[in-house]
N, C-alpha and C. Protein backbone atom coordinates (compact mmCIF):
# COMPACT_ATOMS: atom_id res chain seq x y z
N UNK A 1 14.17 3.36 31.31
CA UNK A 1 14.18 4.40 30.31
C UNK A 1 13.42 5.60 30.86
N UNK A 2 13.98 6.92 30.79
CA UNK A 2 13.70 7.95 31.51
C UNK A 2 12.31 8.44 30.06
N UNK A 3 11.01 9.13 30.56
CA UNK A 3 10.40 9.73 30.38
C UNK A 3 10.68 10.77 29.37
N UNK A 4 10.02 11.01 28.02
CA UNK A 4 10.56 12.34 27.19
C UNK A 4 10.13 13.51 28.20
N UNK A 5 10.99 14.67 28.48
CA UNK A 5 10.49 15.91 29.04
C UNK A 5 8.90 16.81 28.63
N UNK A 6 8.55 17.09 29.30
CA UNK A 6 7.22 17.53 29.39
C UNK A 6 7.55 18.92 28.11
N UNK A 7 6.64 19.03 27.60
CA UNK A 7 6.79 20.22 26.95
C UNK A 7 6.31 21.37 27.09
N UNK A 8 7.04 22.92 27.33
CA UNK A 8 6.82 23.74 28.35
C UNK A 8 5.44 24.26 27.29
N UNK A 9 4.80 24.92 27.94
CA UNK A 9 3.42 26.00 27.26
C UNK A 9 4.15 27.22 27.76
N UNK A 10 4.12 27.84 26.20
CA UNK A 10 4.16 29.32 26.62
C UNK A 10 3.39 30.29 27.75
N UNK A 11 3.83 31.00 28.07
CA UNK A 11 3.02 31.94 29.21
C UNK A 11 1.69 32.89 28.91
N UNK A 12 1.41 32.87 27.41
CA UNK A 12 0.03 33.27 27.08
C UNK A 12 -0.57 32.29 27.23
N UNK A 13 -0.14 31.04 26.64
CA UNK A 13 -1.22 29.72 27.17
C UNK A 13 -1.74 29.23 28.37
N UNK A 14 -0.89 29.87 29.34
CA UNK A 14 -0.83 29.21 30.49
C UNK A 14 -2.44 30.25 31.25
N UNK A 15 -1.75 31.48 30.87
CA UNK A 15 -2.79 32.53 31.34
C UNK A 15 -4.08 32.45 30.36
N UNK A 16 -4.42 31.30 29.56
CA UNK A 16 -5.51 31.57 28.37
C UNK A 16 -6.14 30.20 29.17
N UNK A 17 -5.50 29.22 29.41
CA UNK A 17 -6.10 27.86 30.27
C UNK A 17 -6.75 28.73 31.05
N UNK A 18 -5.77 29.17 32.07
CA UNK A 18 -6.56 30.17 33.23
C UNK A 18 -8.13 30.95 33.12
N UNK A 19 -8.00 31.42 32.27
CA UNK A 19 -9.18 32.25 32.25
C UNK A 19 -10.15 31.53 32.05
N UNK A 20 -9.72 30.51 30.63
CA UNK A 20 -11.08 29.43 30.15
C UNK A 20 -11.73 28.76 31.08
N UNK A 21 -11.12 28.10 31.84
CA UNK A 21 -11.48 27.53 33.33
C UNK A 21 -12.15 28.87 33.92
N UNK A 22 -12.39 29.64 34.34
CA UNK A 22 -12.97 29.97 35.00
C UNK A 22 -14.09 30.64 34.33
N UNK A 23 -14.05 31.11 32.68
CA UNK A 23 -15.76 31.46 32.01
C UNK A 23 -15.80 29.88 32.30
N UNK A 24 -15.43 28.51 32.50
CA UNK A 24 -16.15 27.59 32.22
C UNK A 24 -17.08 27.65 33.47
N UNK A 25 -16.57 27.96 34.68
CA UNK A 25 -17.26 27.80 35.93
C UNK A 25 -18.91 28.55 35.73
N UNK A 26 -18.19 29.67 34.99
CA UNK A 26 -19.45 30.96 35.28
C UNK A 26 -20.35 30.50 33.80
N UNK A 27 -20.16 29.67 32.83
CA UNK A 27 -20.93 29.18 31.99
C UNK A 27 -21.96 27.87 32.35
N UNK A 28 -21.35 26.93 32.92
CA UNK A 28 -22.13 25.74 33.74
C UNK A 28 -22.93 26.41 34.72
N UNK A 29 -22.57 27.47 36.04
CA UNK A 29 -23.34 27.96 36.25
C UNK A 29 -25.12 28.38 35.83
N UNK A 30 -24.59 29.24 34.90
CA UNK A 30 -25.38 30.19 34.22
C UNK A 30 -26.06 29.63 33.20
N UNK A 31 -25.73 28.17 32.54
CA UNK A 31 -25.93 27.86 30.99
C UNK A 31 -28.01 27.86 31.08
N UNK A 32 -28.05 27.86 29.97
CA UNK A 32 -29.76 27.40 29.88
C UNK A 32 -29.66 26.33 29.54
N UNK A 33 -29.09 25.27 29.30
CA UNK A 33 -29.20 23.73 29.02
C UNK A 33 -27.99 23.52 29.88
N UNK A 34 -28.05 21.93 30.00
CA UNK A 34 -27.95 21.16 31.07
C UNK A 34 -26.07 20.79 31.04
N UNK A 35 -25.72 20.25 31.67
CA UNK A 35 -24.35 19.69 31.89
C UNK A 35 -24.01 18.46 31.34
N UNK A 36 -25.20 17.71 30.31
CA UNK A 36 -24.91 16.31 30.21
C UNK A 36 -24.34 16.35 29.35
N UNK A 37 -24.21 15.08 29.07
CA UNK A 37 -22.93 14.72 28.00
C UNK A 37 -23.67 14.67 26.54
N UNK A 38 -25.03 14.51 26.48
CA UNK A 38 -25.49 14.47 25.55
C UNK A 38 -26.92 14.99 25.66
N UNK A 39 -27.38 15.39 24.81
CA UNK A 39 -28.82 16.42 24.93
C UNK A 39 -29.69 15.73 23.95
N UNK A 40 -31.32 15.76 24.27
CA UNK A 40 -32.32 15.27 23.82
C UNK A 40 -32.51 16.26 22.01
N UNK A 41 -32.08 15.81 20.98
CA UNK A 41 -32.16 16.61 19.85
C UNK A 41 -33.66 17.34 20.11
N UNK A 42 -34.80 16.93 20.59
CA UNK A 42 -35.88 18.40 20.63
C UNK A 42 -36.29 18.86 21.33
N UNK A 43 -34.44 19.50 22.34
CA UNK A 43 -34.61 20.41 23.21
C UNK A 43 -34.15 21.62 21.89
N UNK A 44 -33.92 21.09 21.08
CA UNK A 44 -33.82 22.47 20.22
C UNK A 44 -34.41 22.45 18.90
N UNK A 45 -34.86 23.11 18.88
CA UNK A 45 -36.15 23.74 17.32
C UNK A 45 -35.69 23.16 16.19
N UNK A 46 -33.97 23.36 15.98
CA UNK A 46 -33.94 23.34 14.74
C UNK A 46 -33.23 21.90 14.36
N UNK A 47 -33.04 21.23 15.29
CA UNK A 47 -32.60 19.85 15.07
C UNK A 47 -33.91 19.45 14.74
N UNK A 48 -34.88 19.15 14.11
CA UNK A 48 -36.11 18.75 13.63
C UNK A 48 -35.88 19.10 11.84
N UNK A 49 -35.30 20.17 11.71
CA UNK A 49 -34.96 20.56 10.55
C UNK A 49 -33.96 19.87 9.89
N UNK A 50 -33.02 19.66 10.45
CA UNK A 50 -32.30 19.15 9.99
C UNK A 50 -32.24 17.32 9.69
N UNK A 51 -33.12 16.89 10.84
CA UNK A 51 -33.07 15.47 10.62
C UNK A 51 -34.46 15.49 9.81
N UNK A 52 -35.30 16.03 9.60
CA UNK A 52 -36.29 16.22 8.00
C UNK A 52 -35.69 16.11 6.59
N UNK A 53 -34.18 16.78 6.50
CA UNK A 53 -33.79 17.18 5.38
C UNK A 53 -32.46 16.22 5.02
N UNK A 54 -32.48 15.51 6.57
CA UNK A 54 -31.11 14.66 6.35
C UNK A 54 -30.69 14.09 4.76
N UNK A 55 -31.39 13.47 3.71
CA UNK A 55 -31.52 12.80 2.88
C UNK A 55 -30.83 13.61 1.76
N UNK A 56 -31.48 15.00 1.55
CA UNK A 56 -31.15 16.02 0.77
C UNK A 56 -29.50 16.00 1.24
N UNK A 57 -29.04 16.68 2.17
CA UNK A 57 -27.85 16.31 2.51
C UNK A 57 -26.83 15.36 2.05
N UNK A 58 -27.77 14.17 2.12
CA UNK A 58 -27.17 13.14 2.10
C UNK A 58 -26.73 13.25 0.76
N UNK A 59 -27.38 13.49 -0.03
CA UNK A 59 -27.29 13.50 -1.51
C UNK A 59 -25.94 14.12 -1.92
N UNK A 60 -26.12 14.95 -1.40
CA UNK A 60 -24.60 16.10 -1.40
C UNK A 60 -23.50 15.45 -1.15
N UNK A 61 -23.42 14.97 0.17
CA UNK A 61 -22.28 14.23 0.57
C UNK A 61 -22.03 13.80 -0.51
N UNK A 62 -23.05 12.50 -0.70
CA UNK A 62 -22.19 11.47 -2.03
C UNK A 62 -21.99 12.20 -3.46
N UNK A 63 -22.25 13.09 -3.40
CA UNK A 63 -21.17 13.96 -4.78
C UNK A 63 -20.01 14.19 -4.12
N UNK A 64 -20.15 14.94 -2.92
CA UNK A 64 -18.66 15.02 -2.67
C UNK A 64 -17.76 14.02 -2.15
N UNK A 65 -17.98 12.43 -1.98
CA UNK A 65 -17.46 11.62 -1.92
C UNK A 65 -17.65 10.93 -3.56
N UNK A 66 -17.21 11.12 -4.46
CA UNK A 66 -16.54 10.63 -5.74
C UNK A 66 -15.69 10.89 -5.83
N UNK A 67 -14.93 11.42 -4.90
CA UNK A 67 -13.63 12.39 -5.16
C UNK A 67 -13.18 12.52 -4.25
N UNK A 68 -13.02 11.36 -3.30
CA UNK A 68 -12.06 11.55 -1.47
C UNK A 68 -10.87 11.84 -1.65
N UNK A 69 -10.16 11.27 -2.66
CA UNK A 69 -8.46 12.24 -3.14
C UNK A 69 -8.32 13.72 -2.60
N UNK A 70 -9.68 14.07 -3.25
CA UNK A 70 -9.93 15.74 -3.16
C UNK A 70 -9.73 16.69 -1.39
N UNK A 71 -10.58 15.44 -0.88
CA UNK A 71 -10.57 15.84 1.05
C UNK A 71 -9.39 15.79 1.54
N UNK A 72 -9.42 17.37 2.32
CA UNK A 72 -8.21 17.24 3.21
C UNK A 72 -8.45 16.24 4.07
N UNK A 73 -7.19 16.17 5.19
CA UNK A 73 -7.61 15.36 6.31
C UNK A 73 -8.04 16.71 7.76
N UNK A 74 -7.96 15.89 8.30
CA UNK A 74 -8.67 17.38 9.75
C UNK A 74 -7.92 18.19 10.30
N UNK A 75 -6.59 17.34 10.42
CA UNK A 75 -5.47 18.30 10.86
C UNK A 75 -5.11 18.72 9.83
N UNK A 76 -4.88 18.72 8.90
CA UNK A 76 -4.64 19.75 7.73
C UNK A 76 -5.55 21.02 8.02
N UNK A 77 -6.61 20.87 7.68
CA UNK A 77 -7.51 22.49 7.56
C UNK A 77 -7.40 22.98 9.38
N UNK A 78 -7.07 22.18 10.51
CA UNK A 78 -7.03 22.81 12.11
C UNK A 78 -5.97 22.36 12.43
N UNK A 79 -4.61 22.87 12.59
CA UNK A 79 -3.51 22.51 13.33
C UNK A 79 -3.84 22.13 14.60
N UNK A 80 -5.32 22.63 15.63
CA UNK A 80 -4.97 21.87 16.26
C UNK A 80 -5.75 20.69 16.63
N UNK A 81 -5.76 19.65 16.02
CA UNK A 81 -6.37 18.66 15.60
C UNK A 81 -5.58 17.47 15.68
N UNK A 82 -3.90 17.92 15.32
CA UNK A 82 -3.12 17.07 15.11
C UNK A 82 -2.78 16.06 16.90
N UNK A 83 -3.29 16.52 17.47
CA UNK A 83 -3.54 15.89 18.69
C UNK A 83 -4.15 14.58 18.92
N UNK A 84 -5.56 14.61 18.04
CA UNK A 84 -6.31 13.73 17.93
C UNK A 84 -6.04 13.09 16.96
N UNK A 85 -5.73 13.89 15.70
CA UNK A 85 -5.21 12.81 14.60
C UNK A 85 -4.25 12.92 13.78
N UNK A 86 -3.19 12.21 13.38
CA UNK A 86 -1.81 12.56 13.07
C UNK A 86 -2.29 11.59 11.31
N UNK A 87 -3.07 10.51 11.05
CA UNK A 87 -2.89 9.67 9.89
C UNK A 87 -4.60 10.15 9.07
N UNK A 88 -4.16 9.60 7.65
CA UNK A 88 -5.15 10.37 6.58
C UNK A 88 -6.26 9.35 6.18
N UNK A 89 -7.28 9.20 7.86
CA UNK A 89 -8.27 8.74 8.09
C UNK A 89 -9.50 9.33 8.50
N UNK A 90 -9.53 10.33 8.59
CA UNK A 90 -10.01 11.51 9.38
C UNK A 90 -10.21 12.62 7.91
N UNK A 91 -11.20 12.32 7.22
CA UNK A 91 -11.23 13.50 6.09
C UNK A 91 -12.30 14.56 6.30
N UNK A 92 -12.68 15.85 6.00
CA UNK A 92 -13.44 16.60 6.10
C UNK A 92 -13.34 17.27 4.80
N UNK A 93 -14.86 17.91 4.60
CA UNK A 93 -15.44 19.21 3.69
C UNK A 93 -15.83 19.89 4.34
N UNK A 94 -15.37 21.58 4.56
CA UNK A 94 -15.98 22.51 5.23
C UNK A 94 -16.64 23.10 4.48
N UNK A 95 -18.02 23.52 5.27
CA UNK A 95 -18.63 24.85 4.96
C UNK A 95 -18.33 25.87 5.07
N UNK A 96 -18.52 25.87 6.68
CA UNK A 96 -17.96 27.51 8.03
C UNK A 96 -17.12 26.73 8.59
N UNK A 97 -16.20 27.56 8.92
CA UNK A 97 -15.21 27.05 9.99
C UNK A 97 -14.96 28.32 10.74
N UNK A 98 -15.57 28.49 11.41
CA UNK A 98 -15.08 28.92 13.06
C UNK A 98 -15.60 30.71 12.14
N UNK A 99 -16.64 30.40 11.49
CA UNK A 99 -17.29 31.86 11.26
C UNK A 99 -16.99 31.87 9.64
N UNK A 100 -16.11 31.48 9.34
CA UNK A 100 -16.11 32.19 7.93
C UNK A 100 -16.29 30.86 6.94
N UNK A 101 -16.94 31.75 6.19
CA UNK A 101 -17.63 31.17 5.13
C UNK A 101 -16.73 30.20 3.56
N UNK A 102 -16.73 28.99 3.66
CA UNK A 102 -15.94 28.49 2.39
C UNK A 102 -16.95 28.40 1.34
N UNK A 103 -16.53 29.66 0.17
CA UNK A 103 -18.08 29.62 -0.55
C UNK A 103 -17.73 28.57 -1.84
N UNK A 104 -16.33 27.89 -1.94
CA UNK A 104 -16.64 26.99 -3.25
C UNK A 104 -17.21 25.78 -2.63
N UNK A 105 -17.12 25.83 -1.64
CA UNK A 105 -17.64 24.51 -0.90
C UNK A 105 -18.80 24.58 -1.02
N UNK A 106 -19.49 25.34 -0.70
CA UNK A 106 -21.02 25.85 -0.26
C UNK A 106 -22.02 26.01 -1.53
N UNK A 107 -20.88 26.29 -2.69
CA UNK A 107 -21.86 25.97 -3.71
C UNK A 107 -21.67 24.86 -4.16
N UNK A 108 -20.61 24.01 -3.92
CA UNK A 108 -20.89 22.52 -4.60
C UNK A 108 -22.03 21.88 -3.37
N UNK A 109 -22.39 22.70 -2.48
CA UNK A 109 -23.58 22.09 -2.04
C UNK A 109 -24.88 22.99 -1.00
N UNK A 110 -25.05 23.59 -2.35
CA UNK A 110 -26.00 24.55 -1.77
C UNK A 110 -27.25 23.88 -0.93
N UNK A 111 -28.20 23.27 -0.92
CA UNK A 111 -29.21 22.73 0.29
C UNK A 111 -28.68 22.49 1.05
N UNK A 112 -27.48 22.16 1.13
CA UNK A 112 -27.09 21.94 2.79
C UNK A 112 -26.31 22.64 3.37
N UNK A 113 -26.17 23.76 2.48
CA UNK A 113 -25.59 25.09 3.30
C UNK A 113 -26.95 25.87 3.73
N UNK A 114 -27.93 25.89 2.84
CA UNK A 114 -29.25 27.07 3.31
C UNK A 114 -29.76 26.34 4.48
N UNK A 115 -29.29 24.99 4.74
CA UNK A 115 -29.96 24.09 5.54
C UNK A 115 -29.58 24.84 7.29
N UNK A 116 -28.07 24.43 6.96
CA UNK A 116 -27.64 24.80 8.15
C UNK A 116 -27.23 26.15 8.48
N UNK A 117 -27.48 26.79 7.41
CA UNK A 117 -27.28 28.87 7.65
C UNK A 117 -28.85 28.89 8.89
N UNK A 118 -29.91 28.41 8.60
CA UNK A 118 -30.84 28.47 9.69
C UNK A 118 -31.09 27.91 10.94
N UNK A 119 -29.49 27.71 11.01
CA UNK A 119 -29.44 26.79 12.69
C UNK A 119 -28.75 28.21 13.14
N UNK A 120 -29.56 28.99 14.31
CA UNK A 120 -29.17 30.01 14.70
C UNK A 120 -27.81 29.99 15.82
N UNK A 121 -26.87 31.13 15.67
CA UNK A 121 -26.02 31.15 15.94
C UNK A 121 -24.35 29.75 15.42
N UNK A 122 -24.65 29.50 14.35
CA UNK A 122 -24.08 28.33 13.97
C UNK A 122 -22.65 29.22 13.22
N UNK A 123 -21.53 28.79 13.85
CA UNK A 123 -20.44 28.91 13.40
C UNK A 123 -19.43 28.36 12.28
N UNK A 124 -19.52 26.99 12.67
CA UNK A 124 -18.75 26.04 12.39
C UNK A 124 -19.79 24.52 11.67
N UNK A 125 -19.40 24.43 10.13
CA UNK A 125 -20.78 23.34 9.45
C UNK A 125 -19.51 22.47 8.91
N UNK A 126 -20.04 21.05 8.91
CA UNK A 126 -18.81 20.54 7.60
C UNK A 126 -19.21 18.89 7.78
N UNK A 127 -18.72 18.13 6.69
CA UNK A 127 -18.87 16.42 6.74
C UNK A 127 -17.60 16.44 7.48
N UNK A 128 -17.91 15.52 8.49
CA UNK A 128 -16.43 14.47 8.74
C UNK A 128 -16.45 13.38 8.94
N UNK A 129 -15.69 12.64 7.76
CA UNK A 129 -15.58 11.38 6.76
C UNK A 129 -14.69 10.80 7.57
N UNK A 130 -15.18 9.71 8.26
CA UNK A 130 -14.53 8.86 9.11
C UNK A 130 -13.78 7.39 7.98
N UNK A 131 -12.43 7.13 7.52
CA UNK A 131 -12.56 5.55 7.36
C UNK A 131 -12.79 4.59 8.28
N UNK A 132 -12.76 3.20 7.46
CA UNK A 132 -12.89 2.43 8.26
C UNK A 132 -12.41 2.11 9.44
N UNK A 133 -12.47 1.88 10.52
CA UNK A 133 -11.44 1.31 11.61
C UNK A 133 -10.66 2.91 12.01
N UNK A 134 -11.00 3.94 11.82
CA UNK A 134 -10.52 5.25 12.34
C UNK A 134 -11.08 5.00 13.77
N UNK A 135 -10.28 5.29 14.80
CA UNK A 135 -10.64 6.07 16.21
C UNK A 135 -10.43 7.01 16.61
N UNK A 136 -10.86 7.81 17.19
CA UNK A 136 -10.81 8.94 17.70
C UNK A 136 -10.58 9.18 19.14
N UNK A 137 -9.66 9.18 19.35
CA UNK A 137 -9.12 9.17 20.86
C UNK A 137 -9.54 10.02 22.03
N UNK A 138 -9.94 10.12 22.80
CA UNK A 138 -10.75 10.74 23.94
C UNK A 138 -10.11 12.06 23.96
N UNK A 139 -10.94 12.90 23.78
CA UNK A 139 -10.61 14.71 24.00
C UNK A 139 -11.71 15.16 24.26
N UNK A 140 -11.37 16.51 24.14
CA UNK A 140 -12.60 17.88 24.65
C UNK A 140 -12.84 19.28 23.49
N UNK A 141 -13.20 19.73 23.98
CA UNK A 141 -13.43 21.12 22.64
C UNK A 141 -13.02 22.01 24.19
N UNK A 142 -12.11 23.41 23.47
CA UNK A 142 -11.75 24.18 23.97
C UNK A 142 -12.02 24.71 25.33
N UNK A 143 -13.46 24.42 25.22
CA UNK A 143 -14.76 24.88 26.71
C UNK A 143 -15.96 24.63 26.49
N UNK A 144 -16.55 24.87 27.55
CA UNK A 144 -17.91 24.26 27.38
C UNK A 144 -18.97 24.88 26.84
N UNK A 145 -18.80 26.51 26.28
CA UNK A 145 -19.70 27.47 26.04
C UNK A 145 -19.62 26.96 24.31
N UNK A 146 -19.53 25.67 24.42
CA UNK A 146 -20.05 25.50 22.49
C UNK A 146 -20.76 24.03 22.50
N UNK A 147 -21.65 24.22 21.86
CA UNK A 147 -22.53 23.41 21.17
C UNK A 147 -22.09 22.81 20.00
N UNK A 148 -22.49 21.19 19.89
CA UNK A 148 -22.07 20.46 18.72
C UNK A 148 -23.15 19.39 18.54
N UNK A 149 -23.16 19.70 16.93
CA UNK A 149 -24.69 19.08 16.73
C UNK A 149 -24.07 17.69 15.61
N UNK A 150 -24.42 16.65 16.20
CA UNK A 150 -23.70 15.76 14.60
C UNK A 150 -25.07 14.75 14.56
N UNK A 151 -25.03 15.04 12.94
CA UNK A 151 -26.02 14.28 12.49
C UNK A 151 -25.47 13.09 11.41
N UNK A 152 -25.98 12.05 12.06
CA UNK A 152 -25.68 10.95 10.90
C UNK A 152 -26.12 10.64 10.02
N UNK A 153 -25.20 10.71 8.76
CA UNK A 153 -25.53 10.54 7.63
C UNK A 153 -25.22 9.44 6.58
N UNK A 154 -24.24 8.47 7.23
CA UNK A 154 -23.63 7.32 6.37
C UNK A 154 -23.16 6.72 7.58
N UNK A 155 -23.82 5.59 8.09
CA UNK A 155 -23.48 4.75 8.99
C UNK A 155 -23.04 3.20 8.49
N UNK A 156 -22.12 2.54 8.33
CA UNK A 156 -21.76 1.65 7.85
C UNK A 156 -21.94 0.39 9.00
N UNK A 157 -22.24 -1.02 8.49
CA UNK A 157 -22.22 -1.87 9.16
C UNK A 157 -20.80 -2.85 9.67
N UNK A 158 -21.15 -3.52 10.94
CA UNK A 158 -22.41 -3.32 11.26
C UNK A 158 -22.21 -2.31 12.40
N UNK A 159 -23.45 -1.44 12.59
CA UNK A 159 -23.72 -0.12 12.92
C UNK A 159 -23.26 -0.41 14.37
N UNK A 160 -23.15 -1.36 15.31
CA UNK A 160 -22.72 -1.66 16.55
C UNK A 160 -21.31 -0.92 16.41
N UNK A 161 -20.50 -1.29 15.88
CA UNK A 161 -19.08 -0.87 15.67
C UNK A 161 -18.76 1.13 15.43
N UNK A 162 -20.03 1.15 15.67
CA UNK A 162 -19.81 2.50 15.28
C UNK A 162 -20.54 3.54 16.14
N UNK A 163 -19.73 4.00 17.32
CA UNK A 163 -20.64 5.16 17.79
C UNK A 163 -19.59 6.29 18.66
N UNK A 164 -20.12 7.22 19.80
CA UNK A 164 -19.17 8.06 20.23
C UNK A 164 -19.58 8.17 21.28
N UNK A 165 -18.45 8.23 21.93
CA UNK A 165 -18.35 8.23 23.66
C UNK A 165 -18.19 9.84 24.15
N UNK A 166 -19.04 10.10 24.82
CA UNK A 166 -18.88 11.25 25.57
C UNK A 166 -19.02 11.33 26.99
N UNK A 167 -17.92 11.50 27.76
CA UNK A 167 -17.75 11.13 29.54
C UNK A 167 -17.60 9.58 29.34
N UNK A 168 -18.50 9.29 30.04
CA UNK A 168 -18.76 8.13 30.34
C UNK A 168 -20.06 7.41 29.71
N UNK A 169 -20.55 8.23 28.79
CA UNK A 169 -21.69 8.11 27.94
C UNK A 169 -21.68 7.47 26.53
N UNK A 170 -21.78 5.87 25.95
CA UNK A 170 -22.06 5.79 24.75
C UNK A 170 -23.24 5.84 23.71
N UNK A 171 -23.18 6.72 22.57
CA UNK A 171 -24.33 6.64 21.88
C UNK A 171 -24.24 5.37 20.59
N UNK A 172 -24.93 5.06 20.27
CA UNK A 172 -25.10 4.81 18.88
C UNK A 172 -25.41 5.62 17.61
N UNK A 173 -25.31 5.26 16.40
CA UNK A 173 -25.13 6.84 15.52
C UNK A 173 -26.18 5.99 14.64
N UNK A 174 -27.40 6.54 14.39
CA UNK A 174 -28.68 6.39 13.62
C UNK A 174 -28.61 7.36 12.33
N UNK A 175 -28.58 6.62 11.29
CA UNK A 175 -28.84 7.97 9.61
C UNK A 175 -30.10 8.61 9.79
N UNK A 176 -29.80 10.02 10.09
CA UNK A 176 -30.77 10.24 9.91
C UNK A 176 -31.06 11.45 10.90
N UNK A 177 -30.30 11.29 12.68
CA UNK A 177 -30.80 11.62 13.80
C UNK A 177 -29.53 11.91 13.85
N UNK A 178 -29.89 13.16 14.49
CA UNK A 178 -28.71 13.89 15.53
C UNK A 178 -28.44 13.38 16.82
């Protein structure tokens, strides 16, 4: 059985790979933090803040989980997402997404929007509501000039079964700690 055909990328994409690859070169270069796959949470100030307040948070979440009907799934609110996930296991609540502000969201949970408005330069805030037995299949984020901070907040047992691989790197996911 012959192979489905490759599917062509348009010629802006092709020239948009291009470029990204090469700010990636001149970003690893240049970066002020390191190349690893995972970073010590107090190499930065405000991850202290946030795993202080985790609880408050937490609180929030579980209002907005009485009502998972309500959550999109991920590829719904990011088309391109649908890569990683095509089935409605994968739910999210946004805050910010990619700069702009979802303010009915933000007031059904105000402390944990003022929380994370003081993580400087922060774009992009939101829960993502894993079900049970969801995987998440090995990918990347666009380039390397972004930072991603995830803090756990509902770890279900038993907690072995549950963590995230980055490279060749596994963590375990602690309530509480970024």
């Amino acid at each position: 059985m012959n192979a489905p055909p490759k599917k062509k990328q348009r010629p802006i994409v092709v020239i948009g790979l291009w470029i990204i690859k090469r700010i990636e070169k001149i970003l690893i270069h240049y970066s002020l933090v390191s190349n690893e796959p995972f970073f010590n949470p107090e190499e930065f100030y405000w991850t202290s803040n946030l795993q202080a307040q985790w609880q408050t948070i937490r609180k929030e979440l579980d209002l907005i989980l009485q009502h998972p009907e309500r959550l999109p799934n991920f590829q719904d609110i990011s088309k391109d997402q649908t890569n990683i996930s095509k089935d409605d296991l994968w739910k999210t609540f946004f805050l910010y997404g990619y700069g702009y502000k979802e303010h009915k969201n933000c007031n059904l949970c105000p402390e944990t929007t003022r929380i994370v408005e003081e993580i400087p330069g922060m774009m992009t805030a939101f829960f993502s509501i894993l079900a049970p037995g969801k995987i998440i299949p090995p990918h990347r984020g666009p380039y390397k000039g972004l930072l991603r901070c995830h803090l756990a907040l509902k770890v279900p047992e038993p907690k072995e079964q549950c963590w995230i691989k980055v490279g060749d790197r596994i963590e375990q996911w602690e309530e509480g700690k970024c």
